[in-house]
Protein backbone atom coordinates (compact mmCIF):
# COMPACT_ATOMS: atom_id res chain seq x y z
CA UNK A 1 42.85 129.32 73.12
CA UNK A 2 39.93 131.49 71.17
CA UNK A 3 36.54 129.71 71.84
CA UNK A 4 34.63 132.49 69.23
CA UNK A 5 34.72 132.60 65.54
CA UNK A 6 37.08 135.39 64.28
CA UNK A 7 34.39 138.04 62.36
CA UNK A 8 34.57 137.66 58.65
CA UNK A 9 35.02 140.90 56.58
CA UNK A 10 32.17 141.23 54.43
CA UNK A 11 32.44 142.65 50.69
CA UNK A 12 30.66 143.40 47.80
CA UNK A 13 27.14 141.36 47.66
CA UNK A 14 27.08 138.38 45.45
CA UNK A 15 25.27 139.13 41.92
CA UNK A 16 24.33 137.40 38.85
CA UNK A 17 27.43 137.58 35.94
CA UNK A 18 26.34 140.11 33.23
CA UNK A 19 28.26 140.56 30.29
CA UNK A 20 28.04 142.96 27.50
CA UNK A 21 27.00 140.30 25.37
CA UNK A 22 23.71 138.85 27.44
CA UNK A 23 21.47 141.19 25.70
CA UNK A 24 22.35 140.04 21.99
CA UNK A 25 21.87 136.22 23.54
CA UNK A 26 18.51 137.10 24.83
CA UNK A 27 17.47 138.65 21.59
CA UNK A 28 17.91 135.46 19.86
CA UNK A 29 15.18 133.89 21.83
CA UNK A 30 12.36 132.41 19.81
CA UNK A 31 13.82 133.07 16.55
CA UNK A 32 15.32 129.79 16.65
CA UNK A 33 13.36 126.66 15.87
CA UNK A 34 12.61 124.62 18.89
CA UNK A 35 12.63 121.88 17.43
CA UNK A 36 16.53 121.62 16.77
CA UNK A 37 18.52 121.02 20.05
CA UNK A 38 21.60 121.24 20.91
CA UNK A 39 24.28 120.08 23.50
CA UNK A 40 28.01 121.05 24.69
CA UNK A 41 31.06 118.92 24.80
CA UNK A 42 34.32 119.41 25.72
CA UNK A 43 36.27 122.75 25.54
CA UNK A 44 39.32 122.21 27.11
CA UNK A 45 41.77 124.46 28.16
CA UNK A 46 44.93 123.66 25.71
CA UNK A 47 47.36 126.53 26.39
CA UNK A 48 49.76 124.19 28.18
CA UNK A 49 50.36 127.24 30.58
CA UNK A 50 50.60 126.55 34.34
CA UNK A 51 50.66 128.77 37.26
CA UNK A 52 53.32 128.10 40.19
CA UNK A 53 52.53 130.14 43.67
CA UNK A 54 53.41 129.99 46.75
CA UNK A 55 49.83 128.08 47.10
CA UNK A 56 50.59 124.90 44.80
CA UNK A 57 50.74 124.99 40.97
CA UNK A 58 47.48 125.90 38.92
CA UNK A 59 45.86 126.59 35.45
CA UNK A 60 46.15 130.37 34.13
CA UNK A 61 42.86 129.44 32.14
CA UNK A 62 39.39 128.25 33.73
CA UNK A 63 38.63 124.36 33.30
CA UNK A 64 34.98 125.29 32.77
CA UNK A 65 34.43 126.49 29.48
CA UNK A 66 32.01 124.74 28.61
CA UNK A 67 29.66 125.37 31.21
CA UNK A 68 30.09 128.66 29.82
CA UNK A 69 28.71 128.24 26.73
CA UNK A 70 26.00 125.71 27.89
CA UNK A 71 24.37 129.10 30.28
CA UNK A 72 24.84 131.16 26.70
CA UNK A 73 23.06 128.45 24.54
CA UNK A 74 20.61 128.84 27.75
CA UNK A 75 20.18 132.26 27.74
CA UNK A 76 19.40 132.22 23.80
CA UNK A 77 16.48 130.21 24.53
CA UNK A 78 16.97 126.98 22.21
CA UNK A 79 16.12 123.22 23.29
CA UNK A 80 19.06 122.40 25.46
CA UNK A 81 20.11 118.94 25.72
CA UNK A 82 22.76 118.19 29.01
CA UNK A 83 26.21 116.17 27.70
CA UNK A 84 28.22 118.04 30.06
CA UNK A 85 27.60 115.27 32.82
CA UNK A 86 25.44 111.91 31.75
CA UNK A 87 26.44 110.03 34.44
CA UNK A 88 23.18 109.90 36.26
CA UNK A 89 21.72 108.78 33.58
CA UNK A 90 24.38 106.21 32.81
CA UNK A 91 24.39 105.00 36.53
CA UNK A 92 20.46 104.72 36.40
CA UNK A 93 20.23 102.52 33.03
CA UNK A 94 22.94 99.96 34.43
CA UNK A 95 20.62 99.96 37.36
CA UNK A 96 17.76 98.90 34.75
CA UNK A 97 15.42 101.73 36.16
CA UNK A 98 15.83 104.35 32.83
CA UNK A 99 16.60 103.30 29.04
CA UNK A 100 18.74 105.55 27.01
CA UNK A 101 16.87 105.06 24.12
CA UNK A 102 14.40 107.30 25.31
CA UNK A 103 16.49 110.08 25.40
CA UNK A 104 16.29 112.92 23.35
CA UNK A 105 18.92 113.36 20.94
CA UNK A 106 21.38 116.25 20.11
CA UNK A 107 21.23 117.40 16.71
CA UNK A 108 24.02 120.03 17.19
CA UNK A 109 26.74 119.84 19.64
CA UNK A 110 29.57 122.86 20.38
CA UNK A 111 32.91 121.60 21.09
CA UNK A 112 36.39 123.30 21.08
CA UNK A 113 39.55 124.62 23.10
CA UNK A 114 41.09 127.57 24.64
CA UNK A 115 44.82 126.75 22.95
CA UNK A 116 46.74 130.21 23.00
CA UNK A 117 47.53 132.12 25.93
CA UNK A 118 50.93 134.41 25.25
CA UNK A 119 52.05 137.04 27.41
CA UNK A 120 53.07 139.77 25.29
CA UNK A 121 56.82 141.89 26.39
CA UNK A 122 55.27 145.09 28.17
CA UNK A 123 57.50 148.30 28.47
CA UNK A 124 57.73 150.79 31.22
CA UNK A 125 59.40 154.07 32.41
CA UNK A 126 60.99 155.70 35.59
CA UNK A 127 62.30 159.45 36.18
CA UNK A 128 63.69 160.27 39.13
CA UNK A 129 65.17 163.65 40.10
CA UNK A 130 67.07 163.78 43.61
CA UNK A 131 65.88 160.52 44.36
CA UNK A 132 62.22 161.22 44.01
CA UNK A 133 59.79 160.70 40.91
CA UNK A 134 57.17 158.29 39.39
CA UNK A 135 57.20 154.95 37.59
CA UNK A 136 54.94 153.09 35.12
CA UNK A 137 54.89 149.34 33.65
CA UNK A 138 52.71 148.05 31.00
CA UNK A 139 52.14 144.33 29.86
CA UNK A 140 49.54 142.50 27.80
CA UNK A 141 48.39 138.84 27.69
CA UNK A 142 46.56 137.05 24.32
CA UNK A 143 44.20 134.75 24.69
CA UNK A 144 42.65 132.88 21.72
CA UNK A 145 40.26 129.93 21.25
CA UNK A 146 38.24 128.10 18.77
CA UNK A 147 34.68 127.01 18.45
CA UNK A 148 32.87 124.73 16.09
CA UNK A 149 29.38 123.22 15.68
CA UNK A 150 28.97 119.50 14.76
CA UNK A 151 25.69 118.25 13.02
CA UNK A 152 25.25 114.86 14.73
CA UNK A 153 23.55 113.00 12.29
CA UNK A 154 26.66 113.90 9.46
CA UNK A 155 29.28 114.83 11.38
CA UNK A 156 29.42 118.01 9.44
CA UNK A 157 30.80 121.22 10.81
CA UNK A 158 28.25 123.62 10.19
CA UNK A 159 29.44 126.75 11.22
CA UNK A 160 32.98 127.77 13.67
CA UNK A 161 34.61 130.88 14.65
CA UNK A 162 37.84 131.75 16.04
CA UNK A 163 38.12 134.48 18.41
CA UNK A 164 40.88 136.35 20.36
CA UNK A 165 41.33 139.20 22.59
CA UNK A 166 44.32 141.25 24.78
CA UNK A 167 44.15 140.96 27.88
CA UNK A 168 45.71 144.78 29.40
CA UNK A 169 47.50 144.92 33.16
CA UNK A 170 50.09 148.35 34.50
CA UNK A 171 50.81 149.49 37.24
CA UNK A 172 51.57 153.20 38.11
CA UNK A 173 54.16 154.23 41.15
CA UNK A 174 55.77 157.04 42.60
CA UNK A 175 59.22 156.51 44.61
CA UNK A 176 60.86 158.53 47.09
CA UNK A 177 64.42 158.35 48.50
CA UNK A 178 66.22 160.51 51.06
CA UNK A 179 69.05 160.69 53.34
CA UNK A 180 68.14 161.21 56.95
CA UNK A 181 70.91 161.37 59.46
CA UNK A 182 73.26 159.48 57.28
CA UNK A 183 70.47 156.99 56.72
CA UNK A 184 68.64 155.78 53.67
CA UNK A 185 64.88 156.22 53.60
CA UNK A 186 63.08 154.53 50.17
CA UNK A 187 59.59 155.36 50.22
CA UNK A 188 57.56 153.39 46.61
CA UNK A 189 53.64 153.85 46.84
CA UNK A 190 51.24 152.84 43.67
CA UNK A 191 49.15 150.57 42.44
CA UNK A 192 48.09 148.38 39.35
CA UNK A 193 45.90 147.20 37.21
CA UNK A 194 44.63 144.09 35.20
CA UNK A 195 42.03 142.84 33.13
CA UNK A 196 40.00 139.71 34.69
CA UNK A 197 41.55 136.94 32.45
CA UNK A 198 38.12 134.61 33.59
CA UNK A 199 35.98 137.57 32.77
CA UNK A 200 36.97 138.73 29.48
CA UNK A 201 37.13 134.95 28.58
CA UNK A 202 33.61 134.61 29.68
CA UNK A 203 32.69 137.37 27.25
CA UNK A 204 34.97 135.30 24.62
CA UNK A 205 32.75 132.49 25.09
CA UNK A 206 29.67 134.36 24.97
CA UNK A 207 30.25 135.75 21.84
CA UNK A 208 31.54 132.73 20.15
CA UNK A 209 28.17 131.21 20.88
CA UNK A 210 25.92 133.92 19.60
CA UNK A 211 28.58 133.71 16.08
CA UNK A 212 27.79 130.14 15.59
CA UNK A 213 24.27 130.57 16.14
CA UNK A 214 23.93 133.58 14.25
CA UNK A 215 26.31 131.90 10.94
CA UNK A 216 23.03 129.24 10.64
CA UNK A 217 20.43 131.96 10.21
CA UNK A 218 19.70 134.23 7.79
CA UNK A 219 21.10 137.72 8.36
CA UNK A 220 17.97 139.89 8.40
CA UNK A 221 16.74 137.34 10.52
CA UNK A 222 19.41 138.29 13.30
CA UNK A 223 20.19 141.56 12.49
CA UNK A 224 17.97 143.57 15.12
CA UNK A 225 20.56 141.43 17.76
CA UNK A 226 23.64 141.96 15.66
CA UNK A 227 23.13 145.81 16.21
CA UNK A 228 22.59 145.34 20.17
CA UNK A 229 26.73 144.38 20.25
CA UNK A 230 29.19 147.43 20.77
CA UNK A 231 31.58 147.84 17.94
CA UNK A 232 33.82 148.83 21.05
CA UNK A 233 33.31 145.51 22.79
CA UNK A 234 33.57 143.14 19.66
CA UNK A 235 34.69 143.82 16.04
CA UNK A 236 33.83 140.63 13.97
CA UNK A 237 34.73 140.94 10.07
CA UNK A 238 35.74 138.23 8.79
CA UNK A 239 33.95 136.47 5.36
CA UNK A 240 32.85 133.99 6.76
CA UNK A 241 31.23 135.30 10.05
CA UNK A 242 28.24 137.09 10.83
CA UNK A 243 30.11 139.89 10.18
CA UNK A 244 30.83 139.27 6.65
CA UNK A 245 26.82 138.14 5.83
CA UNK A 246 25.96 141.64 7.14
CA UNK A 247 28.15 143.29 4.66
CA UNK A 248 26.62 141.68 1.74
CA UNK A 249 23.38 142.14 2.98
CA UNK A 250 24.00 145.74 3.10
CA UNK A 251 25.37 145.91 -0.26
CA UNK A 252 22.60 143.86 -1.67
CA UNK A 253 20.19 146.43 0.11
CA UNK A 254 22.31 149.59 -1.12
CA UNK A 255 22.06 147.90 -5.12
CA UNK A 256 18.39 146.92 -4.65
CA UNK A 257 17.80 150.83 -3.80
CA UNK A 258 20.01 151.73 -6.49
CA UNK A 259 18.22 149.85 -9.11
CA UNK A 260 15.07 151.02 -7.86
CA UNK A 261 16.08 154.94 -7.96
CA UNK A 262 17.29 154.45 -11.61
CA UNK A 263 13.75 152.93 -12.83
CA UNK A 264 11.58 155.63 -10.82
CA UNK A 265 10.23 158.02 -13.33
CA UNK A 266 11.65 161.71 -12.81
CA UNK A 267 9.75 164.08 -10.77
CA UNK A 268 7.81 166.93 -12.42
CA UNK A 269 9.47 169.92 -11.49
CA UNK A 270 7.79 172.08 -9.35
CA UNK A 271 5.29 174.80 -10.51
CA UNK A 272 6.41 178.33 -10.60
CA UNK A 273 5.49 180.78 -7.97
CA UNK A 274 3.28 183.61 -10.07
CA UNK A 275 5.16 186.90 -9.85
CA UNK A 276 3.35 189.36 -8.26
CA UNK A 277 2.26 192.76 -9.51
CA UNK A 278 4.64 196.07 -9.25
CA UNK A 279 1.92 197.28 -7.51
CA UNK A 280 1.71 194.76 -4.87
CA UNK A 281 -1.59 192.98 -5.77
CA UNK A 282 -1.64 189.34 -5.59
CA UNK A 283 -2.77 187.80 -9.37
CA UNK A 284 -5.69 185.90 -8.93
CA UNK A 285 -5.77 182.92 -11.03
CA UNK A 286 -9.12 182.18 -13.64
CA UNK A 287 -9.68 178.94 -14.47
CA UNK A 288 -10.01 177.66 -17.97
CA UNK A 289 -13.25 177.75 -19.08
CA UNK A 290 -14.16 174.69 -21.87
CA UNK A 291 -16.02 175.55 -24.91
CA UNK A 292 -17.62 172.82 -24.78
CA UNK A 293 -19.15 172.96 -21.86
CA UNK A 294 -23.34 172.48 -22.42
CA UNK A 295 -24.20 173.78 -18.35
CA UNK A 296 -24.36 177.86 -18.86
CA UNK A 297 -22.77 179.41 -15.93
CA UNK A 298 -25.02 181.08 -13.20
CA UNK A 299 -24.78 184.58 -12.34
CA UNK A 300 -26.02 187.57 -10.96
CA UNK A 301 -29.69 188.35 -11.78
CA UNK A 302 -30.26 191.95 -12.95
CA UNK A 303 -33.78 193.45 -12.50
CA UNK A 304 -34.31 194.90 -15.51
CA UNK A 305 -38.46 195.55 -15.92
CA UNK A 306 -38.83 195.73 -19.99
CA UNK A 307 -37.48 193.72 -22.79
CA UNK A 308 -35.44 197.15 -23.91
CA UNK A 309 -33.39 196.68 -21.18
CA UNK A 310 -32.87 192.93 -21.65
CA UNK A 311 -32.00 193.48 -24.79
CA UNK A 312 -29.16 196.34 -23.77
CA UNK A 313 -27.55 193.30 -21.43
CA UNK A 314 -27.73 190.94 -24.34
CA UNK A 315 -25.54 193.58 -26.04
CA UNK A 316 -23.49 194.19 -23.48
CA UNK A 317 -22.27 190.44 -23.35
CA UNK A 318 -21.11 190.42 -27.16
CA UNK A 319 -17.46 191.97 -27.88
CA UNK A 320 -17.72 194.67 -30.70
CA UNK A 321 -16.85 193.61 -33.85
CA UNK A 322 -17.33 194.99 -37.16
CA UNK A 323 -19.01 192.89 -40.17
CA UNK A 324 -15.92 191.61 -41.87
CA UNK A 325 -14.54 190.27 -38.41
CA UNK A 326 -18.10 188.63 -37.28
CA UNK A 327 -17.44 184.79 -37.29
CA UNK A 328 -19.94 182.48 -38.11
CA UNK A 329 -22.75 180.88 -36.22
CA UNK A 330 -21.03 177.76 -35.20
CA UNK A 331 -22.82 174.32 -35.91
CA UNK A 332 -25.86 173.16 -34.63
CA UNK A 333 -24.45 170.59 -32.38
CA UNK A 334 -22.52 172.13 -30.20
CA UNK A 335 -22.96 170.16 -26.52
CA UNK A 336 -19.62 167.52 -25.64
CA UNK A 337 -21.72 164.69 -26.38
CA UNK A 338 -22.91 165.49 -29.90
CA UNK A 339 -26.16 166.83 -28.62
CA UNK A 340 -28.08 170.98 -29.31
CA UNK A 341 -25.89 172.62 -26.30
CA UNK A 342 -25.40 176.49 -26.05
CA UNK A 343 -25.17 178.45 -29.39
CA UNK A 344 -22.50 180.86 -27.82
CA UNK A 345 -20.02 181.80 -24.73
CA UNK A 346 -19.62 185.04 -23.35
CA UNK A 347 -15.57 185.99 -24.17
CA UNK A 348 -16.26 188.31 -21.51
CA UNK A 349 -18.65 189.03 -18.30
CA UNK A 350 -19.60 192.60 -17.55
CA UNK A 351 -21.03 193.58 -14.30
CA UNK A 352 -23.12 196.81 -15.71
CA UNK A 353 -24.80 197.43 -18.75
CA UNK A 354 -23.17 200.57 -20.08
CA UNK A 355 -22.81 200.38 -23.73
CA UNK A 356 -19.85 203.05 -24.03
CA UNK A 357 -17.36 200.26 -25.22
CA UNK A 358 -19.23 198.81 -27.73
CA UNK A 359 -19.18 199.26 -31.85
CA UNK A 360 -21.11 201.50 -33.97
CA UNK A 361 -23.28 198.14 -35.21
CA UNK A 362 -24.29 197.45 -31.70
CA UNK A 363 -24.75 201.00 -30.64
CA UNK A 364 -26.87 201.20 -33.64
CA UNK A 365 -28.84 197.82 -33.01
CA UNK A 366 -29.50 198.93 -29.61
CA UNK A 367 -30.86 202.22 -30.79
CA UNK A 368 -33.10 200.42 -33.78
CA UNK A 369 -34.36 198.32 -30.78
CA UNK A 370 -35.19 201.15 -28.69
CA UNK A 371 -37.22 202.96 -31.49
CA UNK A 372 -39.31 200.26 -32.23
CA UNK A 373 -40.08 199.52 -28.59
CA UNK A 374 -41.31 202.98 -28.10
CA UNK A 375 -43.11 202.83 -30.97
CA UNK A 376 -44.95 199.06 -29.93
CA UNK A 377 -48.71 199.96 -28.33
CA UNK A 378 -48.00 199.28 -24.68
CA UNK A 379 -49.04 195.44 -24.00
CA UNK A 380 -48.05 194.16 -27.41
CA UNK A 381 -44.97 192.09 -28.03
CA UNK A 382 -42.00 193.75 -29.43
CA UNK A 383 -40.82 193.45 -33.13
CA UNK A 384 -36.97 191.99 -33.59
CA UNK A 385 -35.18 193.72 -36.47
CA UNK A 386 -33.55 191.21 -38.54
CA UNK A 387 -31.55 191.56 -41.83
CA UNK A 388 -32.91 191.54 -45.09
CA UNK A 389 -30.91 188.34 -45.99
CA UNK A 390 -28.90 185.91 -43.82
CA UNK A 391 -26.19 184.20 -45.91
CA UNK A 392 -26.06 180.67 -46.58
CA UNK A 393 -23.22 179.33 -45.13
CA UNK A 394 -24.57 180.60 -41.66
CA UNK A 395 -27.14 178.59 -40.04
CA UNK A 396 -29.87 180.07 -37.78
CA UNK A 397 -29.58 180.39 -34.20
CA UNK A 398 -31.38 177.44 -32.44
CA UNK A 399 -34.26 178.31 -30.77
CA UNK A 400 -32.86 176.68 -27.69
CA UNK A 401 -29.90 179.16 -26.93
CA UNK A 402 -29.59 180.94 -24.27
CA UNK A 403 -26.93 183.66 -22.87
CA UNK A 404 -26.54 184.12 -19.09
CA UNK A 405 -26.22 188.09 -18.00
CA UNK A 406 -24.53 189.70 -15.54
CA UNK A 407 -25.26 191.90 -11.86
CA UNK A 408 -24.85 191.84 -8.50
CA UNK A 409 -28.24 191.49 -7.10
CA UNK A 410 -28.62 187.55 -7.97
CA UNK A 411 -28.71 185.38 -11.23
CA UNK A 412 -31.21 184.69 -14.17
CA UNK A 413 -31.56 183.07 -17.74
CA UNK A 414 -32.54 185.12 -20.42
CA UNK A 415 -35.58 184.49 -22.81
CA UNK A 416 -34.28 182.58 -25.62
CA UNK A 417 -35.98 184.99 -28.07
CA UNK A 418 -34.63 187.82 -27.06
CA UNK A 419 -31.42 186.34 -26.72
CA UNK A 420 -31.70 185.18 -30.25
CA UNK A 421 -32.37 188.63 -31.56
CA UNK A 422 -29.91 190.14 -29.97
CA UNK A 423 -27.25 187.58 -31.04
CA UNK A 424 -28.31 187.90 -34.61
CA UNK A 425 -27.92 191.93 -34.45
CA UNK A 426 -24.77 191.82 -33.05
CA UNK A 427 -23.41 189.03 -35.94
């Protein structure tokens, strides 16, 4: 007789149960009130389907459901209250050493059955040529249960779900038969395949709790979790589920944008690109320049040494116009605000002081100016030519004006009589 323990094989190492579904429980932690707590009750299994084997008979579905659920509520992180076993507690208050009163209670309570378990006709094929070829079977198994959550303190049932899910087993083969000296040799070699029922109902449960927590919250409140489930692990659509409050808070999101796109004013279309040039040159772009505007403009100062030659860049400012085209002096207040601002605005800026493009009046005023500065004893102030008579709708230059000239070796005002007179000669 053996005297030494027979060695035991050793498998796979024991682990914790993951599910696809731990992640969206986890999720949920903290975003539900602490102050509500909850308990389990019975979730029996009600499929009336037993198992016979050579080992005794048996249950095809697990008797612990709801110890199932009560590690999901756990795993959510709410206030869990224990009514899957009070008899401690009931043993230690007939013993007089605890009082049940001081017990928390449970405001909601998950309760429910595993009551369909059908085994779905399966189909298969076999070819076989000279006795040898391959085989394959196929059969399914439904499983379905029902949850609901209880408000103690009514009796109400707050939110429930019902749930379901095929359960997917084959098997795959090859056979071989020969004749060897008038005897019969059947070789059949494969192997098959099947869904853990425990398992996948497990991930039923799991689910089913994170519905009925999910159908008492609002849906952008859950919806980061919603969106950790696979759609290929659970598809939940009904109205009433979490499913459906997603779908209307989608299509309340999609009107809300709607609504908002139709009141946004349209957008200015956007500015033209400025054509260039045949000649390749880029346009350069002025800016507008307001007539109202009282600061002059600084620019280059010329160097001119005499008042003959101030008086040539005075002219060379002023466009040439003849007498019946000379507009008249504008008002005396002429600044933005009301106030004496600058009589007059180059329409034009030249950088030299050639006076080959202007009219026969200026060209003449120039030359009158020119005469009578050569004529002027040198130190003695030069004489302005005026016109015999101004007329009386034009007012008199203000003594104030001033014109800004033109070069490239820095930037000057001119004397305001000077400016003046040559204003007036070119009028």
């Amino acid at each position: 007789m053996p005297r030494e323990d027979v060695a035991l094989l050793d498998g796979p190492p024991v682990t914790d149960i993951v599910t696809s579904f731990d992640e969206a429980l986890y999720c949920l932690d903290g975003r539900i009130d602490s102050r509500l707590t909850f308990g389990v009750g019975g979730i029996p299994d009600q499929t009336g389907r037993d198992q016979n084997s050579t080992e005794g008979t048996g249950r095809f579905v697990t008797q612990g459901a709801g110890d199932i659920v009560q590690s999901a509520l756990f795993n959510a992180g709410v206030t869990l209250i224990n009514r899957r076993d009070m008899g401690s507690a009931a043993m230690e208050a007939q013993w007089g050493i605890r009082d049940l009163s001081q017990q928390r209670p449970a405001n909601l309570v998950i309760t429910g059955s595993i009551n369909s378990l059908d085994f779905i006709p399966g189909g298969g094929a076999i070819a076989s040529v000279g006795g040898i070829g391959p085989r394959y079977r196929q059969n399914r198994i439904l499983v379905g249960m029902d949850l609901a959550m209880t408000n103690n303190a009514t009796g109400q049932i707050v939110a429930n779900i019902a749930l379901r899910k095929q359960l997917v087993a084959d098997e795959l083969g090859f056979m071989v038969a020969r004749t060897v000296d008038n005897n019969i040799v059947d070789l059949d070699f494969g192997g098959s395949r099947r869904e853990a029922l425990h398992f996948a109902l497990r991930e039923m449960l799991q689910l089913a709790t994170f519905e009925l927590l999910a159908q008492l919250m609002p849906a952008r409140q859950y919806e980061e979790c919603r969106n950790i489930i696979d759609e290929t692990m659970a598809v939940i659509e009904g109205e009433r589920t979490s499913g459906g409050q997603m779908r209307r808070l989608h299509d309340r999101r999609a009107a809300e944008a709607a609504a908002a796109a139709a009141l946004r004013p349209p957008e200015p279309p956007a500015p033209e690109t400025p054509v260039e040039a045949e000649s390749g040159a880029t346009p350069i772009e002025v800016p507008a320049t307001s007539a109202s505007a009282s600061t002059p403009v600084t620019v280059p100062e010329p160097a001119p040494a005499d008042a003959a030659a101030r008086a040539v860049e005075v002219a060379a400012l002023v466009p040439a116009q003849t007498s019946a085209e000379a507009p008249q002096a504008p008002a005396v207040s002429d600044g933005p605000d009301g106030s004496d601002g600058p009589r007059m605005q180059p329409t034009a800026v030249m950088s030299g002081l050639s006076t080959s493009g202007l009219g026969p009046e200026a060209r003449r005023a120039i030359d009158a100016r020119n005469r009578a500065l050569a004529e002027t004893p040198q130190g003695a102030p030069a004489a302005s030519p005026r016109p015999a008579s101004r007329p009386a709708s034009q007012p008199a230059p203000a003594t104030d004006a001033t014109l800004i000239a033109s070069d490239r070796t820095g930037a000057r005002t001119l004397p305001t009589g000077d400016a003046a007179a040559a204003e007036e000669t070119d009028t």
